[in-house]
Protein backbone atom coordinates (compact mmCIF):
# COMPACT_ATOMS: atom_id res chain seq x y z
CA UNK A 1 -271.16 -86.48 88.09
CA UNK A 2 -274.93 -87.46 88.35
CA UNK A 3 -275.59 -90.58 90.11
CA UNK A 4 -279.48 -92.12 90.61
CA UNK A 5 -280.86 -94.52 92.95
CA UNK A 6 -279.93 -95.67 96.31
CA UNK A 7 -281.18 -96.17 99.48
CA UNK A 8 -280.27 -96.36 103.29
CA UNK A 9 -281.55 -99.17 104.92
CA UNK A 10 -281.90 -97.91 108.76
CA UNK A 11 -281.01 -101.00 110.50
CA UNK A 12 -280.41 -101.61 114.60
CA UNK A 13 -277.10 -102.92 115.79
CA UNK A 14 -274.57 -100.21 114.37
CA UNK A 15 -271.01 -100.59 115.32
CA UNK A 16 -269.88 -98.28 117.99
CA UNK A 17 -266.89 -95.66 116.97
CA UNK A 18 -264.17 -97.36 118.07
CA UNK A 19 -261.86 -100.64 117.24
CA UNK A 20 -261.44 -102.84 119.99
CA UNK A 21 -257.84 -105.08 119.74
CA UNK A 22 -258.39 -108.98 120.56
CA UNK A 23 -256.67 -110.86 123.01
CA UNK A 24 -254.25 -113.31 121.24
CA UNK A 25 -255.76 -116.28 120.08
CA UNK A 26 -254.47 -119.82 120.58
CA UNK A 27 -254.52 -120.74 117.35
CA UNK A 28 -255.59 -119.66 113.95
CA UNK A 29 -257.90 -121.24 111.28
CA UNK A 30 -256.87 -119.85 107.97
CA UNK A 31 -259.68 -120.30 105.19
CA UNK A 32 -258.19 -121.19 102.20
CA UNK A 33 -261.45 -119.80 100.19
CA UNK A 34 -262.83 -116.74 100.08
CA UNK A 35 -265.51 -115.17 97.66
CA UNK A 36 -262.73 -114.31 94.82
CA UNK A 37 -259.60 -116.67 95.95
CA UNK A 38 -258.88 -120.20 96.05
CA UNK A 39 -255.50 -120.84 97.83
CA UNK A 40 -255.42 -124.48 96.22
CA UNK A 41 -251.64 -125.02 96.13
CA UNK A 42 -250.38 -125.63 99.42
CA UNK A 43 -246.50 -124.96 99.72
CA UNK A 44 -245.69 -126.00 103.53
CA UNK A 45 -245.93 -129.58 105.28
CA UNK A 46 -247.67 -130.50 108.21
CA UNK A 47 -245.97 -129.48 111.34
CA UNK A 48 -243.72 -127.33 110.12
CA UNK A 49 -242.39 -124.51 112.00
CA UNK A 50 -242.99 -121.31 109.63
CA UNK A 51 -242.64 -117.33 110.77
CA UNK A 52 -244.72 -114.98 110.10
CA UNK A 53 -244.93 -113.32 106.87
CA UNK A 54 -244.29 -116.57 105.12
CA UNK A 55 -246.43 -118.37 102.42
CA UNK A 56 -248.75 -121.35 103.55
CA UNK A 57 -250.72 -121.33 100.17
CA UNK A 58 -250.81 -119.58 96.82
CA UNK A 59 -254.04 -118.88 94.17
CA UNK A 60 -252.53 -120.56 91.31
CA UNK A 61 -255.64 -119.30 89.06
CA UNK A 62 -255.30 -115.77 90.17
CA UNK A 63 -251.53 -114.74 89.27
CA UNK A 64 -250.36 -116.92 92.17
CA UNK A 65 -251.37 -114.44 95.17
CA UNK A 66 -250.17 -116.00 98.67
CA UNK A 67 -251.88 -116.41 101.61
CA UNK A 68 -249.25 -115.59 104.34
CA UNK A 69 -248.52 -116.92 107.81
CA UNK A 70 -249.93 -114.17 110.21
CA UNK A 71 -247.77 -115.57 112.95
CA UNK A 72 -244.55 -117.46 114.06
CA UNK A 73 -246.14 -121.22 114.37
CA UNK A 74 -246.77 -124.34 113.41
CA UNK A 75 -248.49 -125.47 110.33
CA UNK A 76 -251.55 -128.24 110.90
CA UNK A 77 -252.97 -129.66 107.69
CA UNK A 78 -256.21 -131.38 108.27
CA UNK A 79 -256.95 -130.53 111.26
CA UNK A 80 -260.38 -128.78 109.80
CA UNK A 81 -261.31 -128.88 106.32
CA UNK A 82 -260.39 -126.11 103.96
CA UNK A 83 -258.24 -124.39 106.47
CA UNK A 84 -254.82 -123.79 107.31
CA UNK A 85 -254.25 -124.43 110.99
CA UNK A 86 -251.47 -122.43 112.93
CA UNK A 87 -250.71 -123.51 116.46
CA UNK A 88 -248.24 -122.32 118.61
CA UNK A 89 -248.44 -118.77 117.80
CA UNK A 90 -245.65 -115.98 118.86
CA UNK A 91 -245.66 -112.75 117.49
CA UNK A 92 -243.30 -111.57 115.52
CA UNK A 93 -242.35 -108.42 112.95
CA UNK A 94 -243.43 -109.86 109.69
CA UNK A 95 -240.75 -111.42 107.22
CA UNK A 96 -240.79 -110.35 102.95
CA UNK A 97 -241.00 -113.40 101.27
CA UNK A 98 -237.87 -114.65 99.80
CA UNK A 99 -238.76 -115.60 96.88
CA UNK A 100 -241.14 -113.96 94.17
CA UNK A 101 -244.66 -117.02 94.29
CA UNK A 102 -246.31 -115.62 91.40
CA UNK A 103 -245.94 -117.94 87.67
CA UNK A 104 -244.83 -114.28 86.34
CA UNK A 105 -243.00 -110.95 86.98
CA UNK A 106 -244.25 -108.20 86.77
CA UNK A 107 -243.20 -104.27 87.14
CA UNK A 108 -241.68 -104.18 90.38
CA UNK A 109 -244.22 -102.66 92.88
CA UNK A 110 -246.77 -104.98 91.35
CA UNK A 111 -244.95 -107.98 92.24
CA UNK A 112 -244.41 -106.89 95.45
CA UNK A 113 -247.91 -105.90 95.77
CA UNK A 114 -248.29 -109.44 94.54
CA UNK A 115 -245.85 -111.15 96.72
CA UNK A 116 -247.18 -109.71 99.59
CA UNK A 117 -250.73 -110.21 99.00
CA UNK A 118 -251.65 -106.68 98.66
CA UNK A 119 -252.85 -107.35 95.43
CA UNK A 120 -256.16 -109.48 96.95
CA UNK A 121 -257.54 -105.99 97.94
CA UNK A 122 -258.06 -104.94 93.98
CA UNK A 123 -261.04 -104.87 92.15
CA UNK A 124 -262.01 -104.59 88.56
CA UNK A 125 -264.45 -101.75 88.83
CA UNK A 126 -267.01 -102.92 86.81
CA UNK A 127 -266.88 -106.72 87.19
CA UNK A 128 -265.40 -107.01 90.57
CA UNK A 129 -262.77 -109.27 90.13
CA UNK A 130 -259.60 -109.60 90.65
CA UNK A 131 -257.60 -107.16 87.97
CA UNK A 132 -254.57 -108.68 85.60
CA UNK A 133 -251.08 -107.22 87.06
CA UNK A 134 -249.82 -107.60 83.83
CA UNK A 135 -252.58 -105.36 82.79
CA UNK A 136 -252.22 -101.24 82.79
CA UNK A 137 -254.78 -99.53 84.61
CA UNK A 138 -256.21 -96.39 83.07
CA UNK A 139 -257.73 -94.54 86.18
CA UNK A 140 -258.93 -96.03 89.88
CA UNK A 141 -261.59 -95.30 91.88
CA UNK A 142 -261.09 -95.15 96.17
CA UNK A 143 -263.95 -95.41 98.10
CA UNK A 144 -263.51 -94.14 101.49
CA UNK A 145 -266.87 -95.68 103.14
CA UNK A 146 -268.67 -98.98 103.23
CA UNK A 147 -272.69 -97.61 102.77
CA UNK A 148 -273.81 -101.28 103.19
CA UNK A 149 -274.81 -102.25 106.91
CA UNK A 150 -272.56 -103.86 107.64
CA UNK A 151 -270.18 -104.58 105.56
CA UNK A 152 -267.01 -103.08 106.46
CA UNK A 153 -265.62 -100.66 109.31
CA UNK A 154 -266.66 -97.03 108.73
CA UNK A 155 -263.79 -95.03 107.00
CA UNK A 156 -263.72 -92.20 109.47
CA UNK A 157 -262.11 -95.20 111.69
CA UNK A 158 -259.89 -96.04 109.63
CA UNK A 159 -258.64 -92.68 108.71
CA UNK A 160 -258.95 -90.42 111.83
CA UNK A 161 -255.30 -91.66 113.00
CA UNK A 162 -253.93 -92.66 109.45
CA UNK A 163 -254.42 -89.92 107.34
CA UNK A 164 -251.08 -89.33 106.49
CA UNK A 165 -250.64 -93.10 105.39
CA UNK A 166 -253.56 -92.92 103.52
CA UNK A 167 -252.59 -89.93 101.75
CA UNK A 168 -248.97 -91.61 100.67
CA UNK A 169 -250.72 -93.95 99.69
CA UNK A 170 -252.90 -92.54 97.20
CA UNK A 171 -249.67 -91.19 95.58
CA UNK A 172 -248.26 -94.55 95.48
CA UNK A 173 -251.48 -95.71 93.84
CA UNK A 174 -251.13 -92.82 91.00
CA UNK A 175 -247.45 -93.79 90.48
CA UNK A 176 -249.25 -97.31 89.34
CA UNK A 177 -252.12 -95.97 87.43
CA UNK A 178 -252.01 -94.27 84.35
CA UNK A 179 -254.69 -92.04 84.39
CA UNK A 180 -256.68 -89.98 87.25
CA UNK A 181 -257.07 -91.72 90.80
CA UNK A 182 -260.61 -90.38 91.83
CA UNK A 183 -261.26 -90.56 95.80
CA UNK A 184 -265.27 -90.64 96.73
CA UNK A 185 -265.95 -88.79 99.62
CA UNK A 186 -269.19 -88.38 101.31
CA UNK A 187 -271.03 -84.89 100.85
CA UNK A 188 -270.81 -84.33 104.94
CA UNK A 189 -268.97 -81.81 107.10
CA UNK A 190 -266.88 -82.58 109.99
CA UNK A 191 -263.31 -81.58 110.96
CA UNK A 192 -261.86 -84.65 109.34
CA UNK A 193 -263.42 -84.50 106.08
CA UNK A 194 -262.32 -81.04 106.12
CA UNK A 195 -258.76 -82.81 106.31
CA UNK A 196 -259.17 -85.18 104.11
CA UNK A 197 -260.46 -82.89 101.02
CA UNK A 198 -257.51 -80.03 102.10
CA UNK A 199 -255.02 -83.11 101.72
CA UNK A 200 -255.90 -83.94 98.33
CA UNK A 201 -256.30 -80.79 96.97
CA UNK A 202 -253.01 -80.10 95.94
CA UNK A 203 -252.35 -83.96 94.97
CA UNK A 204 -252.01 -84.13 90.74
CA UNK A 205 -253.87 -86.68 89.36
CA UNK A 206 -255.90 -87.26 92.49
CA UNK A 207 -259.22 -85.99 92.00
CA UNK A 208 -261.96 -86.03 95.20
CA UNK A 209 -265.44 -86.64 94.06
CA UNK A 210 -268.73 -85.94 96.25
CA UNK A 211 -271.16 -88.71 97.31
CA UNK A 212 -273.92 -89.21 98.74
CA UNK A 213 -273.94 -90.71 102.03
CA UNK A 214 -276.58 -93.31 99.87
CA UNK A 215 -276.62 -97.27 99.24
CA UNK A 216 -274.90 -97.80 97.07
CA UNK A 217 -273.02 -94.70 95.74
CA UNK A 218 -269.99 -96.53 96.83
CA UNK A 219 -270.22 -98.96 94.72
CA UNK A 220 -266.91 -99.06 92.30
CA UNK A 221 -269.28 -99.80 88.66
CA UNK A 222 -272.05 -97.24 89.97
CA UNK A 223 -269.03 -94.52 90.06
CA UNK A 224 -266.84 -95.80 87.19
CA UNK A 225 -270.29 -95.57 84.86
CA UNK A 226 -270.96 -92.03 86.28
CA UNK A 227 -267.26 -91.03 85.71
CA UNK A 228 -267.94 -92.51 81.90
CA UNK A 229 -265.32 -94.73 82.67
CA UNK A 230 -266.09 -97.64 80.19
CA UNK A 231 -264.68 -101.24 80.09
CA UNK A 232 -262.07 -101.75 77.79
CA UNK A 233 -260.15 -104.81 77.14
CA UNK A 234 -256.63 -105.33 77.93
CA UNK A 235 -257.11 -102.13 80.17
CA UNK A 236 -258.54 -102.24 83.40
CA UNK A 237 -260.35 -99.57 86.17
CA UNK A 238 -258.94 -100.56 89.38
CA UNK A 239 -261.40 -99.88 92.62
CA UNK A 240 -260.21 -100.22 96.04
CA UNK A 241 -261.61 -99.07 99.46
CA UNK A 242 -259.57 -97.01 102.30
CA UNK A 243 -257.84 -100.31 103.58
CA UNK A 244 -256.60 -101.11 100.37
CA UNK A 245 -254.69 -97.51 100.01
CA UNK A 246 -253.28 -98.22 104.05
CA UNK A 247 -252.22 -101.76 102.40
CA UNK A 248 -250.19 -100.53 99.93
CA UNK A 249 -248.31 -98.02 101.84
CA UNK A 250 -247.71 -100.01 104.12
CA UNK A 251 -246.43 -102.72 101.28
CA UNK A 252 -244.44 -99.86 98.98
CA UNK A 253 -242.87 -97.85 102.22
CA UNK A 254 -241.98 -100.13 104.36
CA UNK A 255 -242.25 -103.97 102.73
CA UNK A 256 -244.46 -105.42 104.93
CA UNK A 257 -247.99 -107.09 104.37
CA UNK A 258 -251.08 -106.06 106.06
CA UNK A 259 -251.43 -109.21 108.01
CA UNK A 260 -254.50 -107.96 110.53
CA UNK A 261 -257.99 -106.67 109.59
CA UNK A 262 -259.93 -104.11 110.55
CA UNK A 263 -264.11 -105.77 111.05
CA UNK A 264 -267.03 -104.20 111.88
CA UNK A 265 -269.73 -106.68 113.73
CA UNK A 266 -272.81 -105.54 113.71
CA UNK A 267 -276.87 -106.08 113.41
CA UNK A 268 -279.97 -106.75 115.52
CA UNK A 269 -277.99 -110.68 116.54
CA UNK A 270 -274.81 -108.48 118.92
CA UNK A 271 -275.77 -107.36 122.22
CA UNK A 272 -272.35 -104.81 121.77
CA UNK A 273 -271.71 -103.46 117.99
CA UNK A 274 -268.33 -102.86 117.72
CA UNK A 275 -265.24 -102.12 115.60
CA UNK A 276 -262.53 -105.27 116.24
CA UNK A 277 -258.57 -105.79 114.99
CA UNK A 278 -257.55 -109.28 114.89
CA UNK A 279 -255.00 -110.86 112.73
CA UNK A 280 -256.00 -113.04 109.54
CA UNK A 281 -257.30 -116.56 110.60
CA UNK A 282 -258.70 -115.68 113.89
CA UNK A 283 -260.91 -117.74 115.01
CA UNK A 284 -264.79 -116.93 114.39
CA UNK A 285 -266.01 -118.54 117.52
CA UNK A 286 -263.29 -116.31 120.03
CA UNK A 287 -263.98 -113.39 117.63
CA UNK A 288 -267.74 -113.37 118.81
CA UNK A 289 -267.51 -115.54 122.06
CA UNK A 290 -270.05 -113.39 124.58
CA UNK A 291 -270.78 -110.63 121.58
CA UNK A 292 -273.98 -112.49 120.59
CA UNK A 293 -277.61 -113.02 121.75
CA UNK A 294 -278.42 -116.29 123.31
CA UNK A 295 -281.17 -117.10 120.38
CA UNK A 296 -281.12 -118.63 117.42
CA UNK A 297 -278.71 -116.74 114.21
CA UNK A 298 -277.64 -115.60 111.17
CA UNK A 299 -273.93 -114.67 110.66
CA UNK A 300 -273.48 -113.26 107.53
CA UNK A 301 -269.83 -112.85 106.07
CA UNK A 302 -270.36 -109.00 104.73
CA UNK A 303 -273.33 -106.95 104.31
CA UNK A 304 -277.13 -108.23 103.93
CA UNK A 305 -277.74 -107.47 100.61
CA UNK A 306 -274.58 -109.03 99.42
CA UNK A 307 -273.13 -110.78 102.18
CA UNK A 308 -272.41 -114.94 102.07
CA UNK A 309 -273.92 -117.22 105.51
CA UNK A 310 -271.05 -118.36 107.38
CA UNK A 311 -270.80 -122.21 107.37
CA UNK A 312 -268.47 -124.98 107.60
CA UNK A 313 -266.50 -123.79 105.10
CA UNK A 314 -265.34 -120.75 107.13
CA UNK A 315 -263.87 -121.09 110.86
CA UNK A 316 -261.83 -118.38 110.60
CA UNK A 317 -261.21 -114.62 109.22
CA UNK A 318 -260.46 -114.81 105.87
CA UNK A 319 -258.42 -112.38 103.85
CA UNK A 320 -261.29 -110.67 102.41
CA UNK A 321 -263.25 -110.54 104.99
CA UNK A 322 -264.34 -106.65 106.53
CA UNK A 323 -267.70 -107.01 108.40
CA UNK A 324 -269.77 -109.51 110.04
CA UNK A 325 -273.60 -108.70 110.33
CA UNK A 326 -275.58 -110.97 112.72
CA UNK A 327 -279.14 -111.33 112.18
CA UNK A 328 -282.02 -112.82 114.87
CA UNK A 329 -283.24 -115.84 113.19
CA UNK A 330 -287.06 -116.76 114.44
CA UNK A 331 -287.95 -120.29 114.77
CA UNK A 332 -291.61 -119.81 115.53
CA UNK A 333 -294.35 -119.18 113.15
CA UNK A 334 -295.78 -115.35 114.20
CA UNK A 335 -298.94 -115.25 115.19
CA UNK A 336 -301.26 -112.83 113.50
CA UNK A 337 -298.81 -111.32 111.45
CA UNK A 338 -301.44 -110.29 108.90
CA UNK A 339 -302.95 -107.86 110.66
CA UNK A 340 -299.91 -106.70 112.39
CA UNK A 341 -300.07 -102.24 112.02
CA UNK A 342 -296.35 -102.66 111.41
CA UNK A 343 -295.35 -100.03 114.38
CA UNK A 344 -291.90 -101.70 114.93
CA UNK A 345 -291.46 -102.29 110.50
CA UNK A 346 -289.90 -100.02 108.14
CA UNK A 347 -290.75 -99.79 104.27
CA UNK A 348 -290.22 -98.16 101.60
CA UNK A 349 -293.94 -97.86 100.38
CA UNK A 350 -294.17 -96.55 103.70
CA UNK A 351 -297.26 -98.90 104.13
CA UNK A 352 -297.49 -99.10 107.82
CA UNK A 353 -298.00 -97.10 110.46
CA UNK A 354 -294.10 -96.59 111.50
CA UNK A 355 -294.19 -93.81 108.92
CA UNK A 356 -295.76 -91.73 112.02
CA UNK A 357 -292.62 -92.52 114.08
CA UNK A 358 -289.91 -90.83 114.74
CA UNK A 359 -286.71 -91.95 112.67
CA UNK A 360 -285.91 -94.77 114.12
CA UNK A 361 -283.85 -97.96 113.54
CA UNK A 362 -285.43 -101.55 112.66
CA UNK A 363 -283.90 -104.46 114.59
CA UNK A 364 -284.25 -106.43 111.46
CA UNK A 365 -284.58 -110.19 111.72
CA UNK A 366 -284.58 -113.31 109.08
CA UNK A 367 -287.80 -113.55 109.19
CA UNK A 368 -290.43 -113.12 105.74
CA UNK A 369 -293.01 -111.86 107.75
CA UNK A 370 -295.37 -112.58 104.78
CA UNK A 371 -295.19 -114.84 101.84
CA UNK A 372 -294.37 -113.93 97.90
CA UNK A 373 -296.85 -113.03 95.75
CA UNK A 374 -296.98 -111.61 92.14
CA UNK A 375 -294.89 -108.14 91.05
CA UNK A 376 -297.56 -105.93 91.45
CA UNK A 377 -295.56 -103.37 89.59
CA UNK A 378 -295.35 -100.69 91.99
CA UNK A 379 -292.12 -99.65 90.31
CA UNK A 380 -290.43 -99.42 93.89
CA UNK A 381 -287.53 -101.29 92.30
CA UNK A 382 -286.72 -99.20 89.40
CA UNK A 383 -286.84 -96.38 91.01
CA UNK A 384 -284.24 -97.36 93.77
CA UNK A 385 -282.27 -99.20 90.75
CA UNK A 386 -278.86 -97.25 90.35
CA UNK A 387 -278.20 -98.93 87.09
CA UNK A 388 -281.17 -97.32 85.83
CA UNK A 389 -283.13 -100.61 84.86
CA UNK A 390 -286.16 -102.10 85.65
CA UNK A 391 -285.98 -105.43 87.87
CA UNK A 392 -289.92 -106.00 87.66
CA UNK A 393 -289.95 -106.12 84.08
CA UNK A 394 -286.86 -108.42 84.04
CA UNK A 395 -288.59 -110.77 86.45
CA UNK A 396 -291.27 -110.61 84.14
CA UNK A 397 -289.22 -111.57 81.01
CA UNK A 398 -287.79 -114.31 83.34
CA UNK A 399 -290.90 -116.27 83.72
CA UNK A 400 -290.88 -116.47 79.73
CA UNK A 401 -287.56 -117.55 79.21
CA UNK A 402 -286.70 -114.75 77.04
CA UNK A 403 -283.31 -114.17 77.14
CA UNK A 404 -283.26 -112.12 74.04
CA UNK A 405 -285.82 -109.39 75.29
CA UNK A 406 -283.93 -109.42 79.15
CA UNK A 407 -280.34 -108.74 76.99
CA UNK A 408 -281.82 -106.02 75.23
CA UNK A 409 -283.47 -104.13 78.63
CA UNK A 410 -279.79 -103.82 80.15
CA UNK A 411 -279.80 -106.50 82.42
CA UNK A 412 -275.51 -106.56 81.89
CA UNK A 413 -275.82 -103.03 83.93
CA UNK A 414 -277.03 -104.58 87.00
CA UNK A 415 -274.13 -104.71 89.82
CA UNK A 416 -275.94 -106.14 92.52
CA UNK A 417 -276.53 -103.91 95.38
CA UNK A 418 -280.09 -106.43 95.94
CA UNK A 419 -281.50 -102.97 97.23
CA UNK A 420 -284.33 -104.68 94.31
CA UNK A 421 -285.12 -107.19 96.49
CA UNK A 422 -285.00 -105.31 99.72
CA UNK A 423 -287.67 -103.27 98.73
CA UNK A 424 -290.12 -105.41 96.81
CA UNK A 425 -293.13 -105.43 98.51
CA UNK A 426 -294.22 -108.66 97.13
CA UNK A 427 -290.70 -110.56 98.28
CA UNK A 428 -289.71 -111.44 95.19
CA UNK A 429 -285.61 -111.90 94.77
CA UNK A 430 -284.96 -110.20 91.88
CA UNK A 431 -281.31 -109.71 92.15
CA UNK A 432 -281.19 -113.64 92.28
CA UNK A 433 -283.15 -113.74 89.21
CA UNK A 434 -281.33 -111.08 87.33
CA UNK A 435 -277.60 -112.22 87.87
CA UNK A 436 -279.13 -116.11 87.09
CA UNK A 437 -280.79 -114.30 83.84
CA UNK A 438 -277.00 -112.63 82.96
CA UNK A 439 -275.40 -116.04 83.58
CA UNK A 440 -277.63 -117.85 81.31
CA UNK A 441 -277.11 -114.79 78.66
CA UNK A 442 -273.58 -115.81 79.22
CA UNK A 443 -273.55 -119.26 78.51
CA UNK A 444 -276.54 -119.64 76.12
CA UNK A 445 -276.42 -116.35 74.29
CA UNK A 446 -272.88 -114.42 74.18
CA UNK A 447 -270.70 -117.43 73.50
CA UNK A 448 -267.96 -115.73 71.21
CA UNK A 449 -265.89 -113.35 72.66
CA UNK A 450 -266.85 -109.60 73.14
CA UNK A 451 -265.51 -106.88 70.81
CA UNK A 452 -263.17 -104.66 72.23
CA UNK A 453 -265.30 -101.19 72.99
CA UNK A 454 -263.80 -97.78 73.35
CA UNK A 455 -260.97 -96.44 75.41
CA UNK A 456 -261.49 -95.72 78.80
CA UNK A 457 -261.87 -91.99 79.70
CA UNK A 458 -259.23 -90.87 82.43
């Protein structure tokens, strides 16, 4: 398997090795958006009494996945826009549904993956969205790290005292796929890697693959392109990341969602990095209360390449949510920038004089710390570009409007990883302008359906 590209971005503020449990909260703001899910058909009243484990909401556009009641409490409507409010709270063994929520039924451990919102921790590996249930999938792709600071808890976490769950439940993912299940693990020693690949080894159909320990070899499209795993319609490559595998186990052994998340919190913004368990819906303000410098900040929902700001519209941890990264957000102009020697800067054109330092971390802040200026074509982008294709000339085509000429350099290969942008030296966003170039392809160029391509290796 050859994989190109990547980059590790050494950033301050990395999340100790351990996960830290919360106290309980006194209530619980349930976001009823995420990045993928719209819970937009409310099934309980306000102030009703409901127990844990049962449905508040379902997704009726997405195959009518519930969001579930993380606690015994009672139900507030209203009480902040776009959330479910629980108050109240006792704790209490989660309760299976009683009735299937989804429009459809499917094979039975897909609608209970369904019913108990398992399902919201599937991908499509190469478009990243949810996948059909109704849909076979011909091979899936685990990946057992998060390579983007700091998007999600590090899988050696998550695995040093759940091995054995993991490992049912990567035969409980075969039983649903029909092809190979291929498990990326990163090229590094240790005693639980060691573990890990001795487990698998005698697993059929599970097959462990080497990575990198490289932004963003973890990606599900970079691997399902470097598998030769192609898109196909009607049959789907399923990607899902170390939590997903401890989800379904946990759904398929012993009927029970996975009602509490595993965060990492990190970045140059915490005065503590750390690892934290809290159930679904805690609140964001008691989840960082006296974690945070006293400055102005960033919180960023995710990673920093990819991650969403947090705002209004999210009070609470949402379903999909696995990391928090908090950036330092100057307010003040800085003086002499320009003829700053860059001591305390990291780049990739290794342009200042931190490439004499030891390896060292950047406590990376929101700040530009320079203004755009024209691609000067270093090439910095394309070489970095996992997708193998070339951002600068893309931005160039851009500026032309030639959505012809940007459809025929590959554009449809990029998947995101903004590792483009990151290193530009001239601050140019070309991620933003790619994906805006792909939509308008979309709407303006591709307008009848796509023909159906080959069958999907597996």
């Amino acid at each position: 398997m050859k994989l190109r590209g990547g980059y590790n971005i050494r950033l301050a503020g990395r999340p100790a090795g351990r996960i830290d449990a919360l106290a309980e909260p006194a209530l619980l703001l349930l976001p009823q958006r995420t990045r993928r899910l719209r819970f937009n058909q409310v099934l309980v009243e306000n102030g009703q009494n409901v127990r844990c484990g049962d449905v508040l909401a379902v997704d009726s556009d997405h195959f009518g996945l519930p969001l579930l009641s993380p606690r015994d409490g009672t139900v507030r409507l209203r009480a902040h826009r776009g959330h479910i409010t629980l108050e109240g709270l006792t704790v209490a063994p989660p309760q299976v549904p009683s009735a299937e929520v989804s429009d459809r039924s499917y094979d039975p451990q897909r609608q209970l993956l369904v019913d108990l919102g398992v399902w919201s921790y599937l991908f499509d590996a190469h478009s990243a969205a949810i996948p059909d249930p109704a849909q076979p999938a011909t091979a899936a792709i685990v990946a057992t790290t998060h390579l983007e600071p700091f998007a999600g808890p590090r899988g050696n976490l998550q695995l040093v005292k759940s091995l054995e769950d993991f490992l049912r439940g990567l035969d409980l993912l075969a039983s649903l796929v029909e092809g190979t299940v291929y498990v990326a693990v990163p090229r590094t020693g240790g005693q639980l890697t060691a573990r890990l690949r001795q487990g698998l080894a005698s697993k059929p159909r599970i097959e462990p693959i080497a990575i990198p320990l490289r932004y963003p070899m973890d990606h599900f499209n970079v691997l399902a392109r470097a598998l030769g795993l192609s898109p196909c319609r009607g049959r789907t490559v399923w990607g899902l990341r170390t939590e997903g595998v401890l989800a379904i186990d946990q759904a398929l052994t012993r009927r029970q969602p996975l009602l509490e998340r595993v965060v990492s919190l990190g970045g140059s913004g915490v005065v503590e990095p750390v690892h934290l368990r809290a159930p679904l819906g805690y609140p964001l303000d008691a989840l960082l209360a006296g974690r945070l410098a006293e400055q102005p900040l960033r919180i960023i929902d995710g990673g920093i390449l990819n991650g969403d700001p947090v705002g209004e519209r999210q009070l609470g941890l949402s379903v999909e949510s696995t990391g928090f990264t908090v950036l330092l957000e100057p307010t003040r102009r800085e003086l002499f920038g320009f003829i700053r020697t860059g001591l305390d800067r990291i780049s990739y054109s290794n342009c200042f004089l931190s490439v004499f330092r030891p390896r060292y971390a950047e406590p990376l802040t929101t700040a530009l710390r320079g203004e755009h200026r024209p691609c000067i074509g270093c090439g910095f982008c394309e070489e970095l570009c996992p997708a193998g294709i070339m951002p600068h000339w893309i931005h160039k085509l851009a500026y032309q409007d030639a959505l012809e000429e940007i459809d025929r350099s590959g554009s449809h290969k990029c998947v995101a990883c903004g590792l483009c942008s990151y290193v530009c030296p001239s601050k140019l966003d070309l991620r933003r302008e790619i994906l805006e170039a792909n939509e308008a392809i979309r709407r303006d160029l591709h307008v009848a359906e796509p023909a159906e391509t080959e069958e999907v290796a597996g």
